[in-house]
PDB file of N, CA and C in Angstrom:
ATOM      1  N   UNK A   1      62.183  92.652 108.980  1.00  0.00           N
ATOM      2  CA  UNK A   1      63.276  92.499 108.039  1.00  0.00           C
ATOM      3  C   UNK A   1      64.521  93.161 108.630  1.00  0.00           C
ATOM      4  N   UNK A   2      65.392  92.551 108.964  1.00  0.00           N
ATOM      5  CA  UNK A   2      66.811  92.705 109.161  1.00  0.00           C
ATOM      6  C   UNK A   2      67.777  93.575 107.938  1.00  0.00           C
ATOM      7  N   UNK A   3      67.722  95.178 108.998  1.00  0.00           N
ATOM      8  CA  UNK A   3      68.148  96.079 108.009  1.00  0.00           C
ATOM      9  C   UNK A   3      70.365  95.705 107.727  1.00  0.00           C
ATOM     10  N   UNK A   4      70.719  96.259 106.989  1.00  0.00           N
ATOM     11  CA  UNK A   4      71.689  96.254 106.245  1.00  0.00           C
ATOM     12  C   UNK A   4      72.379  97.364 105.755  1.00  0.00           C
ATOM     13  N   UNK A   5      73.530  97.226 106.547  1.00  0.00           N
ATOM     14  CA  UNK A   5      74.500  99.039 106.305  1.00  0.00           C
ATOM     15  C   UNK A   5      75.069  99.211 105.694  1.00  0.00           C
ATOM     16  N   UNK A   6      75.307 100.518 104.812  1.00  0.00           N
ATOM     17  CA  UNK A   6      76.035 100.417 103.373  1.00  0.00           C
ATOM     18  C   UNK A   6      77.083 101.781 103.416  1.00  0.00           C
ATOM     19  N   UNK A   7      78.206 101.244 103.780  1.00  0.00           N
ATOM     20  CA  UNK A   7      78.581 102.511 103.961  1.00  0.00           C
ATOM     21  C   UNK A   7      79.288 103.519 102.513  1.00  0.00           C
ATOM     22  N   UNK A   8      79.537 104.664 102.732  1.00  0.00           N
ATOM     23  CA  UNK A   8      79.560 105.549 100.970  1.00  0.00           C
ATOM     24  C   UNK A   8      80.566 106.533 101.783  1.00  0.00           C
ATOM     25  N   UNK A   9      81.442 107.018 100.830  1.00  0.00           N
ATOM     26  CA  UNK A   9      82.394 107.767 100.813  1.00  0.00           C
ATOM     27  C   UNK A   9      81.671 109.067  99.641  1.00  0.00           C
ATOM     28  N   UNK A  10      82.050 110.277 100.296  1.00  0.00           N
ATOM     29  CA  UNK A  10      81.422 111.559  99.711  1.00  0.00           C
ATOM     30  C   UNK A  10      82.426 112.546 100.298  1.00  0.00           C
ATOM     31  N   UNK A  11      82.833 113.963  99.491  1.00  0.00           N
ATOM     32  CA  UNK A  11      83.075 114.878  99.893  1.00  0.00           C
ATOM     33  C   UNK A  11      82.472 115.775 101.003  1.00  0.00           C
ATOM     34  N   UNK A  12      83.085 116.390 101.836  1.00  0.00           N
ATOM     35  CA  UNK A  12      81.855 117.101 103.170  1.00  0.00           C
ATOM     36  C   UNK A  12      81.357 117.972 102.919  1.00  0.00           C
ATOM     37  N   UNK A  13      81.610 118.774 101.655  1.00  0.00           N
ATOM     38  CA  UNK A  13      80.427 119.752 101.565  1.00  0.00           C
ATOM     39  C   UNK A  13      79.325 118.756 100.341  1.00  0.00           C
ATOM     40  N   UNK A  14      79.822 117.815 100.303  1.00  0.00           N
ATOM     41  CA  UNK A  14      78.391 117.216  99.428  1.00  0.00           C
ATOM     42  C   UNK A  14      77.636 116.273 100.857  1.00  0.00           C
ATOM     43  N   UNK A  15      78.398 116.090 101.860  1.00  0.00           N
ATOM     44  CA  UNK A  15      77.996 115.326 103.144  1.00  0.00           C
ATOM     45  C   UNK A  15      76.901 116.114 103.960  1.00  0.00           C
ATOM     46  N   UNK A  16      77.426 117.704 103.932  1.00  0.00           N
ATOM     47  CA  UNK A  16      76.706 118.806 104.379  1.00  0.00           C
ATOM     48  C   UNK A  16      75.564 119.443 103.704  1.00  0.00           C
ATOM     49  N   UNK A  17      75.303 119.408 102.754  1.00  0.00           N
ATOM     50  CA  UNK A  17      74.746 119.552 101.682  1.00  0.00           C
ATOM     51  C   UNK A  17      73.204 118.205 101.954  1.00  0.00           C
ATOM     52  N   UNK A  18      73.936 116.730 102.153  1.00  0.00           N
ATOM     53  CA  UNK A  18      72.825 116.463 102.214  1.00  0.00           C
ATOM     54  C   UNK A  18      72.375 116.242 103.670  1.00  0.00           C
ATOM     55  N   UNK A  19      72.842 116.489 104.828  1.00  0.00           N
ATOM     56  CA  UNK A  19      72.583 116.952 106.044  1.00  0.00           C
ATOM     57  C   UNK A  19      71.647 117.902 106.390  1.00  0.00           C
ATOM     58  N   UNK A  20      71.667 118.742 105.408  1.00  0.00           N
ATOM     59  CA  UNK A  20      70.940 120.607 105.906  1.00  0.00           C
ATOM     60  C   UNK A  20      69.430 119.513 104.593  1.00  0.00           C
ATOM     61  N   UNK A  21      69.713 118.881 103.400  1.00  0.00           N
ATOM     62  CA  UNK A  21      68.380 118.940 103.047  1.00  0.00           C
ATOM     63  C   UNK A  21      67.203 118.004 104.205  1.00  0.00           C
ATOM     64  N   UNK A  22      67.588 116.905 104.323  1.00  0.00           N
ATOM     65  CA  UNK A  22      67.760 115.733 105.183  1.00  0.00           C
ATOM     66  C   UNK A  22      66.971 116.186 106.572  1.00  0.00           C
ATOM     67  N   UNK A  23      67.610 117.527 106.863  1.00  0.00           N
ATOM     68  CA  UNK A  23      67.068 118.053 108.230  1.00  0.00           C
ATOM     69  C   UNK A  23      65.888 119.348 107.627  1.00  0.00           C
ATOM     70  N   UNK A  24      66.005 119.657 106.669  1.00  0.00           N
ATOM     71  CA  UNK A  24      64.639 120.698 105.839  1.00  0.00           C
ATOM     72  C   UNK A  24      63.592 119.588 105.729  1.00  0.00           C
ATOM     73  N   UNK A  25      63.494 118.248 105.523  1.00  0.00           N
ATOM     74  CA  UNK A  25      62.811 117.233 105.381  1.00  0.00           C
ATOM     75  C   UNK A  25      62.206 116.765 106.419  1.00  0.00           C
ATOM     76  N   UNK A  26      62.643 116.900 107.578  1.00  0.00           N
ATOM     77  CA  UNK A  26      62.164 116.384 108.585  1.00  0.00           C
ATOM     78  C   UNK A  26      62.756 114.803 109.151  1.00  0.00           C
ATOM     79  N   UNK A  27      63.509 114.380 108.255  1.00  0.00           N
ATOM     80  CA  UNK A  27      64.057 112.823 108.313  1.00  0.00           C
ATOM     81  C   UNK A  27      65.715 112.878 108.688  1.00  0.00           C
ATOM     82  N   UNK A  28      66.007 111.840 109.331  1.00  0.00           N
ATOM     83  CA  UNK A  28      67.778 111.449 109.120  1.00  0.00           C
ATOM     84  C   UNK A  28      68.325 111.044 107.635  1.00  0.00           C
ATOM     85  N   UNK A  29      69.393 110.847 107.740  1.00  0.00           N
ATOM     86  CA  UNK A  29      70.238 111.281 106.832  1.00  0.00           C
ATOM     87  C   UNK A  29      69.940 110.059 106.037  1.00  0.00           C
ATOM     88  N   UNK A  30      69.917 108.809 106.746  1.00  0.00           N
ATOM     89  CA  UNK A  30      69.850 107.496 106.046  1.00  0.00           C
ATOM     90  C   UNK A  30      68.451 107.403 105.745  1.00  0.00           C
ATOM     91  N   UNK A  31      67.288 107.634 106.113  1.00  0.00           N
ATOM     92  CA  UNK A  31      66.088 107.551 105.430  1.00  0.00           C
ATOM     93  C   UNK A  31      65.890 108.856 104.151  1.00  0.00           C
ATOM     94  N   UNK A  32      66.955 109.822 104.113  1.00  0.00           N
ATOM     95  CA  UNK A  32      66.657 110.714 103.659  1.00  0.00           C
ATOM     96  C   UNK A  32      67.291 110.293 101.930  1.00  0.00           C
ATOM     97  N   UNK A  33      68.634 109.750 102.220  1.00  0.00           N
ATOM     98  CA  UNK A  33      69.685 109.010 100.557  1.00  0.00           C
ATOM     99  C   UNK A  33      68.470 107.280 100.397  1.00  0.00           C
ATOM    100  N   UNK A  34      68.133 106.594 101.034  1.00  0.00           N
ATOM    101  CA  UNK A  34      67.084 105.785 100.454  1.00  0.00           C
ATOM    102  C   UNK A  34      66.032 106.491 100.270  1.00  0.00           C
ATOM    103  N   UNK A  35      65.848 107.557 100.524  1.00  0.00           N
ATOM    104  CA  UNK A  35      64.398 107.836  99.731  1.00  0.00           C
ATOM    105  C   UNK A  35      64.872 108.272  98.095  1.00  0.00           C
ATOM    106  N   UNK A  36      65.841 109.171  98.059  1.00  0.00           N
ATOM    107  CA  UNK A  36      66.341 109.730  96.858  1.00  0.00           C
ATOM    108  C   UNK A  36      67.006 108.517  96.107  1.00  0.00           C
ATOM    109  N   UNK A  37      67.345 107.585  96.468  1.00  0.00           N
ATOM    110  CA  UNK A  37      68.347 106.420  95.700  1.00  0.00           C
ATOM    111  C   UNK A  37      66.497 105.559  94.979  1.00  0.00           C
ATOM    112  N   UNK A  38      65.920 105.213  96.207  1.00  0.00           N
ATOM    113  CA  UNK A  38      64.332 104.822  95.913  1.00  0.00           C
ATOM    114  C   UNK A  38      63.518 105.573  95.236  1.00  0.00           C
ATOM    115  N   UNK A  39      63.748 107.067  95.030  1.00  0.00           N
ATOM    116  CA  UNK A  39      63.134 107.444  94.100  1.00  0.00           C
ATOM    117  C   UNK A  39      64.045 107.331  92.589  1.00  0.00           C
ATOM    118  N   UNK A  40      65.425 107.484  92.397  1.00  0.00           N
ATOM    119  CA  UNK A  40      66.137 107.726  91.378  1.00  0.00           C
ATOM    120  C   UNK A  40      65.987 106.072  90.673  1.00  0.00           C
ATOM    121  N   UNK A  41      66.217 105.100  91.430  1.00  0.00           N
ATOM    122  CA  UNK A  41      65.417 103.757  90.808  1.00  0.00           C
ATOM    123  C   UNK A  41      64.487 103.292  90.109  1.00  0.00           C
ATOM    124  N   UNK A  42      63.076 103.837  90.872  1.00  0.00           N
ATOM    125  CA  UNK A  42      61.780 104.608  90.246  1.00  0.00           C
ATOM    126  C   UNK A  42      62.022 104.898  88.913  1.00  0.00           C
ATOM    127  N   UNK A  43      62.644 106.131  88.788  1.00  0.00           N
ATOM    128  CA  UNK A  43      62.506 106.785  87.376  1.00  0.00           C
ATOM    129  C   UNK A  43      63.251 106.404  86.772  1.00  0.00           C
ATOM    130  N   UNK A  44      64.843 105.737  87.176  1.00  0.00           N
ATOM    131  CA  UNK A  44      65.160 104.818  85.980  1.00  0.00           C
ATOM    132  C   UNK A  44      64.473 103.605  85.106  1.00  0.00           C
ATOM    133  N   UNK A  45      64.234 102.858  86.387  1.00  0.00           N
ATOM    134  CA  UNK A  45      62.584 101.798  85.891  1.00  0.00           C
ATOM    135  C   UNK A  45      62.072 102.129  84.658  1.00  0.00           C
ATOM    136  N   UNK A  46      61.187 103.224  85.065  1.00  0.00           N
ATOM    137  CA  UNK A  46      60.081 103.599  84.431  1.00  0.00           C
ATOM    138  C   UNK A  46      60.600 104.222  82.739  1.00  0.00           C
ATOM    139  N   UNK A  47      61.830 104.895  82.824  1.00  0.00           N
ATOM    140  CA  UNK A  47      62.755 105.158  81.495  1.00  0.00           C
ATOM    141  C   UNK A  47      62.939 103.987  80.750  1.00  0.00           C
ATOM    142  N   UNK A  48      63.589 103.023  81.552  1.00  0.00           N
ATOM    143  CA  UNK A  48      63.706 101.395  80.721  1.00  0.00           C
ATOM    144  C   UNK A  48      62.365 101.101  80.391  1.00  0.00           C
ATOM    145  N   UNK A  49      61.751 100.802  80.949  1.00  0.00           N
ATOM    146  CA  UNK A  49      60.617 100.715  80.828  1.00  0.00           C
ATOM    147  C   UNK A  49      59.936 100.961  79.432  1.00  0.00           C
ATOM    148  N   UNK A  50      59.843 102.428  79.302  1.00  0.00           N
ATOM    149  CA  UNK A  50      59.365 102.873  77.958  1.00  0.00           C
ATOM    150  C   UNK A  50      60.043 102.913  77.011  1.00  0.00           C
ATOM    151  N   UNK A  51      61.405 102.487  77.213  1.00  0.00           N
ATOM    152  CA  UNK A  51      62.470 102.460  75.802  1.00  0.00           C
ATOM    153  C   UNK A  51      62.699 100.942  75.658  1.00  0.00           C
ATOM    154  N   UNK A  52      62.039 100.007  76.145  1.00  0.00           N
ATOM    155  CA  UNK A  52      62.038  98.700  76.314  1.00  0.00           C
ATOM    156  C   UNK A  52      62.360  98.373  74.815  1.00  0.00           C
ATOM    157  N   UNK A  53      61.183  98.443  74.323  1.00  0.00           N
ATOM    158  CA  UNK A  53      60.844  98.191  72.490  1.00  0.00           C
ATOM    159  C   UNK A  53      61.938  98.386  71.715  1.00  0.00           C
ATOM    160  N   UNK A  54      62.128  99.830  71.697  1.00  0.00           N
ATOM    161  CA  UNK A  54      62.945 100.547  71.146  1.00  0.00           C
ATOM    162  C   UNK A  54      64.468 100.213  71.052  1.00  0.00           C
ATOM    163  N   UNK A  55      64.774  99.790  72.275  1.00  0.00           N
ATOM    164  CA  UNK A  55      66.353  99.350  72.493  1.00  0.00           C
ATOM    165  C   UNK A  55      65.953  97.868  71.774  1.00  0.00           C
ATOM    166  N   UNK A  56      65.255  97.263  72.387  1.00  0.00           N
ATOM    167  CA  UNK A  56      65.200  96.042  71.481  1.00  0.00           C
ATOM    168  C   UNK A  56      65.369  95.728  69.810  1.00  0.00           C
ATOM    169  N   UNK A  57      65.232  96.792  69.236  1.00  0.00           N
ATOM    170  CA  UNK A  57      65.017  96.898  68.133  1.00  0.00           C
ATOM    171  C   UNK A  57      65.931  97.693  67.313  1.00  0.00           C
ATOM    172  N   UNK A  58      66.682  98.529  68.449  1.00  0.00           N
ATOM    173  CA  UNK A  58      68.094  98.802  68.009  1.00  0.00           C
ATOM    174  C   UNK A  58      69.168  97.222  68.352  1.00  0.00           C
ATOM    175  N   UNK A  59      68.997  96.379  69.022  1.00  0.00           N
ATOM    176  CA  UNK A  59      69.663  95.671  69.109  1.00  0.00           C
ATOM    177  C   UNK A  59      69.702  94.704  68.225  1.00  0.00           C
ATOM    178  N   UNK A  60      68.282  94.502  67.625  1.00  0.00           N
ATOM    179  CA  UNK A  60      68.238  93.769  66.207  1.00  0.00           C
ATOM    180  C   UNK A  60      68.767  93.889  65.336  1.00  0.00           C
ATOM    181  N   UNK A  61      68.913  95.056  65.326  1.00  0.00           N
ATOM    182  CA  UNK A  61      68.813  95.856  63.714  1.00  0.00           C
ATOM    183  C   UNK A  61      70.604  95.986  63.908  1.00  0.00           C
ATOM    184  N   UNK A  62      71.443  95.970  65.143  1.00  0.00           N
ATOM    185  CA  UNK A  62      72.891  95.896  65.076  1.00  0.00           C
ATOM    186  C   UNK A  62      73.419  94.330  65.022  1.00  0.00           C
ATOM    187  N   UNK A  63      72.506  93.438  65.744  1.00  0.00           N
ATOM    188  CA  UNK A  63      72.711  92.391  65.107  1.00  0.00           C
ATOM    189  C   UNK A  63      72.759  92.075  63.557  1.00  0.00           C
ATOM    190  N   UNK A  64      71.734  92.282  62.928  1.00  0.00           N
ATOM    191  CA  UNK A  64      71.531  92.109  61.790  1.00  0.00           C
ATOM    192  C   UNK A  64      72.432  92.602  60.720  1.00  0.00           C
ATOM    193  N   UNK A  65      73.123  93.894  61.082  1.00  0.00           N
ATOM    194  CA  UNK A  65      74.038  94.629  60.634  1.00  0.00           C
ATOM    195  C   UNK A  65      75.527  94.163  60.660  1.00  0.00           C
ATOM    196  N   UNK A  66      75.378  93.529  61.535  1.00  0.00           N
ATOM    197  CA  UNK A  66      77.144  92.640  61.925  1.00  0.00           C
ATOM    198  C   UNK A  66      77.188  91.462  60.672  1.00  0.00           C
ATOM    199  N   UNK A  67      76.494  91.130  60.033  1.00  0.00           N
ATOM    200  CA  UNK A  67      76.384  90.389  59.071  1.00  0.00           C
ATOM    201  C   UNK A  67      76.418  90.756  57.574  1.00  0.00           C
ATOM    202  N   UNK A  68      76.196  91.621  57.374  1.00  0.00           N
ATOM    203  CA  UNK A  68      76.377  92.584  56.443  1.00  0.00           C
ATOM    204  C   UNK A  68      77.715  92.844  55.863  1.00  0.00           C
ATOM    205  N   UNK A  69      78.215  92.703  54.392  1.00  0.00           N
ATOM    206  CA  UNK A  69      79.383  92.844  54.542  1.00  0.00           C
ATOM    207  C   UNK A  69      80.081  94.491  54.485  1.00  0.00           C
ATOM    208  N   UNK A  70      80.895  94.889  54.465  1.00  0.00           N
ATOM    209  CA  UNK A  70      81.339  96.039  54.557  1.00  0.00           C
ATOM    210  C   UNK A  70      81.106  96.980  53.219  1.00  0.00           C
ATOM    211  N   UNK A  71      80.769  98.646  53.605  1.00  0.00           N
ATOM    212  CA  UNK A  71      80.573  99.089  52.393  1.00  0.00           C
ATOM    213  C   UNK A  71      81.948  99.768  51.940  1.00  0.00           C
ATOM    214  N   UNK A  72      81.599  99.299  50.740  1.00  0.00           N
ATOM    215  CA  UNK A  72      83.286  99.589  49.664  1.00  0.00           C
ATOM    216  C   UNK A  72      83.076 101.164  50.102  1.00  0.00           C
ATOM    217  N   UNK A  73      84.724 101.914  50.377  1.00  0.00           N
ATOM    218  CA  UNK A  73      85.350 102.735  50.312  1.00  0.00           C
ATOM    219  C   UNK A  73      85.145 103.629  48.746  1.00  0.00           C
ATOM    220  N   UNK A  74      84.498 104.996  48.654  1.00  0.00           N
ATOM    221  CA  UNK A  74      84.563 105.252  47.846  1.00  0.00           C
ATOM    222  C   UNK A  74      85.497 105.933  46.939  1.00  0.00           C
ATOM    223  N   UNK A  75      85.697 106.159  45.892  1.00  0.00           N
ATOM    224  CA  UNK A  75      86.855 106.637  45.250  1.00  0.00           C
ATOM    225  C   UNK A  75      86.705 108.400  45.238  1.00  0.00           C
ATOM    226  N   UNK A  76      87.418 108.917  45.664  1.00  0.00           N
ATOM    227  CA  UNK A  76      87.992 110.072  45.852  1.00  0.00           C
ATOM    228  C   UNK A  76      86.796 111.519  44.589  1.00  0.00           C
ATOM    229  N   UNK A  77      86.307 112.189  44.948  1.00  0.00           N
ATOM    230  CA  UNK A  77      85.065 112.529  43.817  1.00  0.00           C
ATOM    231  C   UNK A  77      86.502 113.638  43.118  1.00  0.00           C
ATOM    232  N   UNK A  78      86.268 113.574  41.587  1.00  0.00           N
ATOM    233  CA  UNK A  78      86.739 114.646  40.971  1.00  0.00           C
ATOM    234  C   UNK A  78      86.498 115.948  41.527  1.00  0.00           C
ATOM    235  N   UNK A  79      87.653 117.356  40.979  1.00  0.00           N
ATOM    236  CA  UNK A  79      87.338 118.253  41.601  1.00  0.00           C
ATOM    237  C   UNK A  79      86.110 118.842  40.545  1.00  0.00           C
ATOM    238  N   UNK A  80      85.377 119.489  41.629  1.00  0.00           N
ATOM    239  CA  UNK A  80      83.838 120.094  40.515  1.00  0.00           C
ATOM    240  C   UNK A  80      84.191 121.407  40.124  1.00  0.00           C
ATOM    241  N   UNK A  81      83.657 121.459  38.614  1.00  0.00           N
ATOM    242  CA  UNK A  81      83.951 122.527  38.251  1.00  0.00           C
ATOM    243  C   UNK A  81      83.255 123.842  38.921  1.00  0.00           C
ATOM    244  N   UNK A  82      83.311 125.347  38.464  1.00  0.00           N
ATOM    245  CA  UNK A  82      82.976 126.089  39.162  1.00  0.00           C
ATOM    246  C   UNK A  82      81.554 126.575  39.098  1.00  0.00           C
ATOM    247  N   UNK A  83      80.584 125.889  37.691  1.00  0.00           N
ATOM    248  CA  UNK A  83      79.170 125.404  37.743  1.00  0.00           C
ATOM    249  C   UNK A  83      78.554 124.810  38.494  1.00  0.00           C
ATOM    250  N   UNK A  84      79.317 123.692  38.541  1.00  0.00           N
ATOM    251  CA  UNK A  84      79.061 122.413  39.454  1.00  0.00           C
ATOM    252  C   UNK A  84      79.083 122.936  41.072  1.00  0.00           C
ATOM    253  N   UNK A  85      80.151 124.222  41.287  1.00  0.00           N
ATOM    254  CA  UNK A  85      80.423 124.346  42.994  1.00  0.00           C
ATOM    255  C   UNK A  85      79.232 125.197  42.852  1.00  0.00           C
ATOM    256  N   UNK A  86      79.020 126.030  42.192  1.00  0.00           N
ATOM    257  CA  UNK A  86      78.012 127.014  42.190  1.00  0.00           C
ATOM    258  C   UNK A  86      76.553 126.485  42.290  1.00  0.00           C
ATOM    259  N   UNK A  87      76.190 125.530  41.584  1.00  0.00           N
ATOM    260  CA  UNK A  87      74.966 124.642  41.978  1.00  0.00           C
ATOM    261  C   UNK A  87      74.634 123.884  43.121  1.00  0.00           C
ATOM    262  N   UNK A  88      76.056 123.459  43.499  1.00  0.00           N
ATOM    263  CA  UNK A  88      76.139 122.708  44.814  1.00  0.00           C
ATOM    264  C   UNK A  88      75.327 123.783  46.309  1.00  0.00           C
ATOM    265  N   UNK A  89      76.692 125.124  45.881  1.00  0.00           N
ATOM    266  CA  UNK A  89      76.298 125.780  47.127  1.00  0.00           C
ATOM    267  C   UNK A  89      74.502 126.479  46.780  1.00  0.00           C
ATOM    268  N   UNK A  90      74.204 126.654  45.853  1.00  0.00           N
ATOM    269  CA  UNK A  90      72.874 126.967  45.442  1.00  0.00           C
ATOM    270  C   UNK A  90      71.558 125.974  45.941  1.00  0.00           C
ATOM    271  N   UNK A  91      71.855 124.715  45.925  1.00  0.00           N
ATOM    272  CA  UNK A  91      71.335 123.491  46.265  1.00  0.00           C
ATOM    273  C   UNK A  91      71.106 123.826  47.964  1.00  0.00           C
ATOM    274  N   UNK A  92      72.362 123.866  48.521  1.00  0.00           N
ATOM    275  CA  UNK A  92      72.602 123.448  49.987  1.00  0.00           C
ATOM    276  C   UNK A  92      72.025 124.732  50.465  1.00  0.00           C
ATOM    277  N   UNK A  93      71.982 126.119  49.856  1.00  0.00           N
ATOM    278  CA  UNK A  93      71.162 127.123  50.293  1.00  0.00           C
ATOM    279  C   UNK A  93      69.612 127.101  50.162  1.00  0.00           C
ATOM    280  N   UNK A  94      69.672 126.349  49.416  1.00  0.00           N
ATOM    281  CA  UNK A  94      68.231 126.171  49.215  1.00  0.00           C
ATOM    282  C   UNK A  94      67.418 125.042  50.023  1.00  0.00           C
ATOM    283  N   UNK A  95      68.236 124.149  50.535  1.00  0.00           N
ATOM    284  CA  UNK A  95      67.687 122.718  51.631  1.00  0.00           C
ATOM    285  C   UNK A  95      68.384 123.354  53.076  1.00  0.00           C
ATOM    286  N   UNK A  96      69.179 124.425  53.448  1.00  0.00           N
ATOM    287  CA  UNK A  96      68.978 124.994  54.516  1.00  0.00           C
ATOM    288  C   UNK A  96      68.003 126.093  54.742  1.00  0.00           C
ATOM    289  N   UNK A  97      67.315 126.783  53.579  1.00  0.00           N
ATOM    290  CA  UNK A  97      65.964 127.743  53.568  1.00  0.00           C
ATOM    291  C   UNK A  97      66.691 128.870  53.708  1.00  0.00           C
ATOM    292  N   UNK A  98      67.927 129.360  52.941  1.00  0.00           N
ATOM    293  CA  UNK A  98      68.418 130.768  52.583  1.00  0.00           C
ATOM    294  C   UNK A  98      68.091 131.343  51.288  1.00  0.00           C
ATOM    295  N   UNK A  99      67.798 131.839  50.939  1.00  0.00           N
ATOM    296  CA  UNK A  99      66.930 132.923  49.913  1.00  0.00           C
ATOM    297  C   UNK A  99      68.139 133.892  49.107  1.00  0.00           C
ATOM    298  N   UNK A 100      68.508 133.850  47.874  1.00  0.00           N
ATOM    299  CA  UNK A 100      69.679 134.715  47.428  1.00  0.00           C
ATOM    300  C   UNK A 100      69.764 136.397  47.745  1.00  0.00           C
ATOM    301  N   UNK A 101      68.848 136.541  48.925  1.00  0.00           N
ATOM    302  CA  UNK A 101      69.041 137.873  49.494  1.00  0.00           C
ATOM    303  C   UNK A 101      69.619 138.185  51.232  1.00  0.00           C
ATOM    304  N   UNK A 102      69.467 137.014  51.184  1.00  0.00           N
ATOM    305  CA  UNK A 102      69.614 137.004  53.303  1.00  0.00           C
ATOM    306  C   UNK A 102      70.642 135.974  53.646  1.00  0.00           C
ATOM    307  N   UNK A 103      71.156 135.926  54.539  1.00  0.00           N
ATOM    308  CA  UNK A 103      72.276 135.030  55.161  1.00  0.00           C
ATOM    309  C   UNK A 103      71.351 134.416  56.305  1.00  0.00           C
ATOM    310  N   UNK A 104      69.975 135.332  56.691  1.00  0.00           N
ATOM    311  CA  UNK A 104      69.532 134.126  57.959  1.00  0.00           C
ATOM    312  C   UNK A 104      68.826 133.173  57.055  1.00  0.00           C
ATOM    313  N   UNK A 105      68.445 132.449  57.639  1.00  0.00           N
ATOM    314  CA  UNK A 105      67.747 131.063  57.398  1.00  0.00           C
ATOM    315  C   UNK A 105      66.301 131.785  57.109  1.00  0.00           C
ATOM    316  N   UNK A 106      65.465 131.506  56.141  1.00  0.00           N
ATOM    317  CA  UNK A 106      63.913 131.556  56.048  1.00  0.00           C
ATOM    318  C   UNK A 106      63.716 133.076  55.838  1.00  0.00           C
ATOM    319  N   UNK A 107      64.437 134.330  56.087  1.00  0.00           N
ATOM    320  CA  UNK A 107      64.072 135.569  56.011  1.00  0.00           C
ATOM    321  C   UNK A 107      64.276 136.282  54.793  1.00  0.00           C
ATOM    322  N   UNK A 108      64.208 137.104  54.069  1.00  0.00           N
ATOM    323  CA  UNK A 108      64.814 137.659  52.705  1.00  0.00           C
ATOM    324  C   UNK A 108      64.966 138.963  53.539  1.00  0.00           C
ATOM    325  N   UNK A 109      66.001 139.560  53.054  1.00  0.00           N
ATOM    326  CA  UNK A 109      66.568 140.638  53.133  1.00  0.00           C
ATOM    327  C   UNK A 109      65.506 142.234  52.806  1.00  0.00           C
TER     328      UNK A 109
END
């Protein structure tokens, strides 16, 4: 098979950089960026690969969504009284797991 030259523009300490690994390897420089480009391929593959489904099914589900008509804008909420703020923040302390004695999360004072 009739090889094929590709030439790449890089900074010289990223040139040097892969020179010194390249020569820790035992290989030249050009078997040394196709092995790493051949391996980084590899594991992209294998990423698509397992998110195959998944993206597919986000792509449905945004299709499906483009059809949908838009959700109405809601109207502006009254201001809550100071029961109402007091329950609120009581609520939201209580679904973040703060305890009316502690400021950390999950601990009581």
């Amino acid at each position: 098979m009739a090889k094929i030259r590709i030439s790449i523009s890089l900074e010289r300490d990223q040139a040097e950089r892969i020179r010194q690994h390249a020569e820790r390897a035992g290989i030249d420089v050009s078997a040394y960026l196709v092995h790493a480009a051949t391996r980084q391929m590899a594991e992209t593959d294998a990423i698509e690969d397992q998110f195959a489904e998944v993206d597919a099914l986000i792509a449905r589900v945004e299709r499906a969504a483009d059809g949908l008509p838009a959700e109405p804008v809601p109207e502006p909420a009254a201001e809550l009284t100071e029961e109402e703020r007091r329950e609120v923040e009581e609520a939201l302390s209580l679904a973040h797991g703060r305890d009316r004695h502690s400021d950390r999360p999950g601990h009581a004072a």
